[in-house]
Protein backbone atom coordinates (compact mmCIF):
# COMPACT_ATOMS: atom_id res chain seq x y z
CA UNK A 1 45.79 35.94 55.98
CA UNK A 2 43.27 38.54 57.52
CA UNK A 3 44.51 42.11 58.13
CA UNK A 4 44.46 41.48 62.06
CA UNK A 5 46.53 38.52 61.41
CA UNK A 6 49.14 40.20 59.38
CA UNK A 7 49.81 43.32 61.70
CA UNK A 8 49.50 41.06 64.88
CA UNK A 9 52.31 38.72 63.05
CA UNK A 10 54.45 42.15 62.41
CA UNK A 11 54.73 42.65 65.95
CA UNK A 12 58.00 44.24 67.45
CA UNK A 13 59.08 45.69 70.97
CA UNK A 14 57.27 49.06 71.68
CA UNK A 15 56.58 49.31 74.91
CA UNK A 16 58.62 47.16 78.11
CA UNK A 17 55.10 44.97 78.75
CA UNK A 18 53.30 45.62 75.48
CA UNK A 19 54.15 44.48 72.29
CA UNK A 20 53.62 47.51 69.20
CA UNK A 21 50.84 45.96 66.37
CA UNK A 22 51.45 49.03 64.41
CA UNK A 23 54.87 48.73 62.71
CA UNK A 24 54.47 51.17 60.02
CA UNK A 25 52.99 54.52 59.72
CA UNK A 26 49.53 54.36 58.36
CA UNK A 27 47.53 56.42 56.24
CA UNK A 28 45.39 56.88 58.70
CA UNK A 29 48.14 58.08 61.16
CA UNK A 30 49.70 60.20 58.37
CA UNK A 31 46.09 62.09 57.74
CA UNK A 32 46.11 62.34 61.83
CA UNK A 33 49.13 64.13 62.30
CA UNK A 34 48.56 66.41 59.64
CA UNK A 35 45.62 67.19 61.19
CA UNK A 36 47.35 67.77 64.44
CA UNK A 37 49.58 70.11 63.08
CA UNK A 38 47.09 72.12 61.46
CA UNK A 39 45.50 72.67 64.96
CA UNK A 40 48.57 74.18 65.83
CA UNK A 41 49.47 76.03 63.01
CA UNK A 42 46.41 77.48 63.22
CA UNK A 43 47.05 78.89 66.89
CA UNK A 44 50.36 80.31 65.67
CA UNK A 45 49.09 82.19 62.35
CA UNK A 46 46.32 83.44 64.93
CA UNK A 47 48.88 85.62 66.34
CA UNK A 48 50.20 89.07 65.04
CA UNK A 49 54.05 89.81 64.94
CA UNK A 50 54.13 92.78 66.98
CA UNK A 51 55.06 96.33 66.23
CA UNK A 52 55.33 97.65 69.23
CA UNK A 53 56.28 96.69 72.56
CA UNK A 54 53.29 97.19 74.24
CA UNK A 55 51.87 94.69 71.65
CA UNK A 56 54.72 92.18 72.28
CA UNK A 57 53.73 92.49 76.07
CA UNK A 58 49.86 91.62 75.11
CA UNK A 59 51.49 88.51 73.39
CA UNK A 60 53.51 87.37 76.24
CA UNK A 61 49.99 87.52 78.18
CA UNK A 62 48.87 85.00 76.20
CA UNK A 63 51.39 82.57 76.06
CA UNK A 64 49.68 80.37 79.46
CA UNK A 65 46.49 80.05 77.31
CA UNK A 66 48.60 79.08 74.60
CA UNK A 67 50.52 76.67 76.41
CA UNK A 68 47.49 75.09 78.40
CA UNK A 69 45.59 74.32 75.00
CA UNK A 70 49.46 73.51 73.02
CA UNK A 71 49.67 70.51 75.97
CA UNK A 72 45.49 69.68 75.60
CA UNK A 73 46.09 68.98 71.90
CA UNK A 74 49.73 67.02 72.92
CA UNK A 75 47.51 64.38 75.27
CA UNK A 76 44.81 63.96 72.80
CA UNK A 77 47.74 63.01 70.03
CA UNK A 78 49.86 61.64 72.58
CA UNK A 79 46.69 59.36 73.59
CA UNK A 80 45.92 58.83 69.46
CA UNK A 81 49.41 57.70 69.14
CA UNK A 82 49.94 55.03 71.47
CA UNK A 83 46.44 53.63 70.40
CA UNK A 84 47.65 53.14 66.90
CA UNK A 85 51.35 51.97 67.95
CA UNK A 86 49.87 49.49 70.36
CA UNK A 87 47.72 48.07 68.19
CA UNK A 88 47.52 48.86 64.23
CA UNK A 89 44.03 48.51 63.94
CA UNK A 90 43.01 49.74 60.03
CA UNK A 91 39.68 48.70 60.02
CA UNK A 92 36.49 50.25 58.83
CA UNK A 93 35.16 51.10 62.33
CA UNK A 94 38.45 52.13 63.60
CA UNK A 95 39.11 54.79 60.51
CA UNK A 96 35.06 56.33 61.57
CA UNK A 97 35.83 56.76 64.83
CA UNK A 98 39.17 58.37 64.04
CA UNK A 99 37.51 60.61 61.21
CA UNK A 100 35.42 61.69 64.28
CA UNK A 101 37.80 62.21 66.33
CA UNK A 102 39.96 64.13 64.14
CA UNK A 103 36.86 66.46 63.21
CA UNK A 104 36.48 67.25 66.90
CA UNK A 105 39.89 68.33 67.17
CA UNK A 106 39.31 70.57 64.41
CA UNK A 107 36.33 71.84 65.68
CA UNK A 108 37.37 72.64 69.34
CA UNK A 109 40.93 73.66 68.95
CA UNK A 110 39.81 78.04 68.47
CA UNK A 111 36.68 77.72 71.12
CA UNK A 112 39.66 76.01 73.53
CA UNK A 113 41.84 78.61 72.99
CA UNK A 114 39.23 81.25 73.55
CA UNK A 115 38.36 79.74 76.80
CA UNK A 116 41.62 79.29 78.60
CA UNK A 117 42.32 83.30 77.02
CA UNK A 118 39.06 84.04 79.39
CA UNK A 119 39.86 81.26 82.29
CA UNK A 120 43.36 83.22 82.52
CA UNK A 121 42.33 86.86 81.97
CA UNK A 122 39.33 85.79 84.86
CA UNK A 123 42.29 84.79 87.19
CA UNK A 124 44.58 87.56 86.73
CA UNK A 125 41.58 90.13 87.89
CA UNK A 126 40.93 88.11 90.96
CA UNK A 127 37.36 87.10 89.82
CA UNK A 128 36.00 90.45 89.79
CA UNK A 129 35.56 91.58 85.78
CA UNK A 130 34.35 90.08 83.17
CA UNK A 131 37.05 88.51 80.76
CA UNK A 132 38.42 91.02 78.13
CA UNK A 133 40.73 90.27 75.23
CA UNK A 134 43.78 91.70 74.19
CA UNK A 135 42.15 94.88 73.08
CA UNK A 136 40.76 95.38 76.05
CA UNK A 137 37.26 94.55 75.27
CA UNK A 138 35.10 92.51 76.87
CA UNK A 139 35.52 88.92 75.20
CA UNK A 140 31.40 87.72 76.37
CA UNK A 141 29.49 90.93 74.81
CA UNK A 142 28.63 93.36 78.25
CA UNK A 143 25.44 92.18 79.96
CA UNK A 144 25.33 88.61 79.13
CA UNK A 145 28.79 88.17 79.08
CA UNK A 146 28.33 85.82 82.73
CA UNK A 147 25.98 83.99 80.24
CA UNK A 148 27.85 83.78 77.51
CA UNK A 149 30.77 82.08 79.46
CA UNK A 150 28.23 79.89 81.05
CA UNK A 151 27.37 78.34 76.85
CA UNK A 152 30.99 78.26 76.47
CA UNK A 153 31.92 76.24 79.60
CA UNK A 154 29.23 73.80 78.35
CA UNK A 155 31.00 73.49 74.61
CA UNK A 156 33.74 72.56 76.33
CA UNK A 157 32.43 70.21 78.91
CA UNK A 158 30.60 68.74 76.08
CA UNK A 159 33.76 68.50 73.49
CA UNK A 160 36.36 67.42 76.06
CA UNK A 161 33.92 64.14 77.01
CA UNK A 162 32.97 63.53 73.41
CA UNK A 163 36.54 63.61 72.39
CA UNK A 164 37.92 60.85 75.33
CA UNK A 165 34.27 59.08 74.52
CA UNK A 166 36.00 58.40 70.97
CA UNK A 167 38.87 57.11 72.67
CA UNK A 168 36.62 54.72 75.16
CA UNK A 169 34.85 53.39 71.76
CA UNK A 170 38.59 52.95 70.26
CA UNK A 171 40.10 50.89 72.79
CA UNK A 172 36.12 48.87 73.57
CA UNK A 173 37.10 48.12 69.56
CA UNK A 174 40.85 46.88 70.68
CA UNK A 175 39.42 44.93 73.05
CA UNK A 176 36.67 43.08 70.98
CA UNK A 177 39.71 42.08 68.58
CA UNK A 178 42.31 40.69 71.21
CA UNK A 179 41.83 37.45 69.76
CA UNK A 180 42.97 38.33 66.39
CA UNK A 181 45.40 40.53 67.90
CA UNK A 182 46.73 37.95 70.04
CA UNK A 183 46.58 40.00 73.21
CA UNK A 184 48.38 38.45 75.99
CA UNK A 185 47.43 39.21 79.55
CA UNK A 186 48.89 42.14 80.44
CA UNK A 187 48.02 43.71 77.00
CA UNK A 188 45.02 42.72 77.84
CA UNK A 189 45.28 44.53 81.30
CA UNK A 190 47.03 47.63 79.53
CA UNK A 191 43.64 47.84 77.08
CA UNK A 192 41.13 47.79 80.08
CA UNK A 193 43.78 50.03 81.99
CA UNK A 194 43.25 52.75 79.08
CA UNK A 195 39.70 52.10 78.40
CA UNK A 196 38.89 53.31 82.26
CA UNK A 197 41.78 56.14 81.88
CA UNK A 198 39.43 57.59 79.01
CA UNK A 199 36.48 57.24 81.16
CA UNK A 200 37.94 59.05 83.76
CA UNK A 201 38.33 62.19 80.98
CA UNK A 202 34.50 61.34 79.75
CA UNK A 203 33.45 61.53 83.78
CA UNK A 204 35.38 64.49 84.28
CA UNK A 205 33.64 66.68 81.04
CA UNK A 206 30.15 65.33 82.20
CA UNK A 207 30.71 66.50 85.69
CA UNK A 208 31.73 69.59 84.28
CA UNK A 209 28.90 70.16 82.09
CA UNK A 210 26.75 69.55 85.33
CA UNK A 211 28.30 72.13 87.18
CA UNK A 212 28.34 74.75 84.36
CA UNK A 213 24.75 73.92 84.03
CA UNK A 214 23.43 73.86 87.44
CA UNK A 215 25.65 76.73 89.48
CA UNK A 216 24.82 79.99 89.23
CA UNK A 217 26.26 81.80 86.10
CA UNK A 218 28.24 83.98 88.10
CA UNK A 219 30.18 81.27 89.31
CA UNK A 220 29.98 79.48 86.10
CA UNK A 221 33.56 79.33 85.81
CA UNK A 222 34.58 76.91 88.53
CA UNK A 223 33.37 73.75 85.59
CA UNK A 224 36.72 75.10 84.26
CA UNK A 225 38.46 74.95 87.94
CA UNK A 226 36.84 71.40 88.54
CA UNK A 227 39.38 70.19 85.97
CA UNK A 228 42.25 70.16 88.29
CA UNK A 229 40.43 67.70 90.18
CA UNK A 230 41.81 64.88 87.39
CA UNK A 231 45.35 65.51 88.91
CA UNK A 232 44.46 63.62 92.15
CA UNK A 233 41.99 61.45 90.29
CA UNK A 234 44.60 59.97 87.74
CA UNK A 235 47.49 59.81 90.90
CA UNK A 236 44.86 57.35 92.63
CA UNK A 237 44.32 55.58 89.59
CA UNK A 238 47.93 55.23 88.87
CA UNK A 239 48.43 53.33 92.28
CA UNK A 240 45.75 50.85 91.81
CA UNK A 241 47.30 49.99 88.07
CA UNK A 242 51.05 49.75 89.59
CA UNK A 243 49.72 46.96 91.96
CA UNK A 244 47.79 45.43 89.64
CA UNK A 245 50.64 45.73 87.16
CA UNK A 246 52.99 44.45 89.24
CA UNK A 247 50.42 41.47 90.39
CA UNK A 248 50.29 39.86 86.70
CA UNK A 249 53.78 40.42 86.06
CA UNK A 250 54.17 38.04 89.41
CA UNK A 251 51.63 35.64 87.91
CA UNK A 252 53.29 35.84 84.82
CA UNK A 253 56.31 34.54 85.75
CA UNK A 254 54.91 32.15 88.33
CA UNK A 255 53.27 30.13 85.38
């Protein structure tokens, strides 16, 4: 019996329209999540136990940037999770693209932290200073700090689409194994469903990139700002799933 064969015959009840391939903890899941939670233990042993309440103030000032890159890094494992749940795939392809995936995450997690520190310090001055840090110096080096943020924008842009572009390639690899995964037709709806979901995210970080590139660097910033754009995106994308959901489901039981 192949390895497809075996995890597709270990199926159990995961999710209400989508049966869960992965019935065990891998190794490769184990090796993720450890990976995960270095990310954030490195964000946490980042941070100083203050002496003094000023500095416990300067901490609390830091807690949104925190929390906006704490809930980046929950969707990407959130997102790796239900991948390897829905599916189980331990193949040799599947454990590259997660070994790439899990070296982006690693990569990205102090530049992300960095940015939404600036993105939020930018905000609280109404636009009108350049970023500082908690010191009170200026976190893009004087002259060309504009500049600076402008290269940083673009590591992001360019990180948050390669990272979603790993999860496009992940569930294109699903999807070429639904035979030997014995994929029904909703699955099979669910695995399309995602596959566009991550597109969306690669769209958004190209589009990003674009603006970061092209607008002038004083205004730079707003390829951070276009981000909240995916709110209304992903709501309108939602609405066209829940019909087409709810049209197989119909068929479904029709036949």
């Amino acid at each position: 019996m192949t390895e497809y064969a075996t995890i597709a015959s270990s199926a159990h009840s995961g999710e209400k329209y989508f049966r869960w391939r992965g019935a065990d903890v891998s190794r490769i899941e184990g090796l993720s999540d450890a990976v995960f939670a270095l990310c954030l233990a490195l964000l946490a042993l980042n941070v100083d136990v203050p002496q003094t309440y000023q500095e416990l103030q300067v901490l609390f000032s830091e807690v949104p940037a925190f929390l906006a890159t704490f809930a980046i890094l929950g969707m990407i494992w959130h997102t790796h999770y239900l991948f390897f749940r829905r599916y189980g795939l331990r193949d040799g392809l599947t454990t590259f693209l997660n070994a790439i995936l899990l070296f982006l995450v690693l990569l990205y997690v102090y530049p992300l932290k960095f940015l939404f520190t600036a993105v939020f310090d930018l905000f609280a001055s109404g636009f009108s200073e350049s970023p500082t840090n908690a010191a009170g110096g200026e976190m893009f080096g004087g002259a060309d700090g504009w500049e600076n943020m402008r290269s940083l924008m673009l590591i992001y842009a360019v990180g948050y689409a390669t990272v979603f572009g790993v999860f496009v390639l992940l569930y294109q690899r699903a999807w070429s194994q639904r035979g030997r995964l014995k994929l029904d037709s909703v699955e099979l709806a669910y695995t399309l469903q995602y596959r566009r979901i991550n597109l969306i995210h690669v769209s958004l970080g190209i589009t990003s990139f674009l603006i970061a590139f092209f607008l002038p660097t004083r205004y730079c910033y707003l390829a951070g700002w276009f981000f909240g754009f995916a709110g209304p995106v992903f709501y309108l994308n939602g609405r066209n799933w829940d019909k087409q959901l709810k049209a197989l489901l119909a068929q479904r039981a029709a036949s």
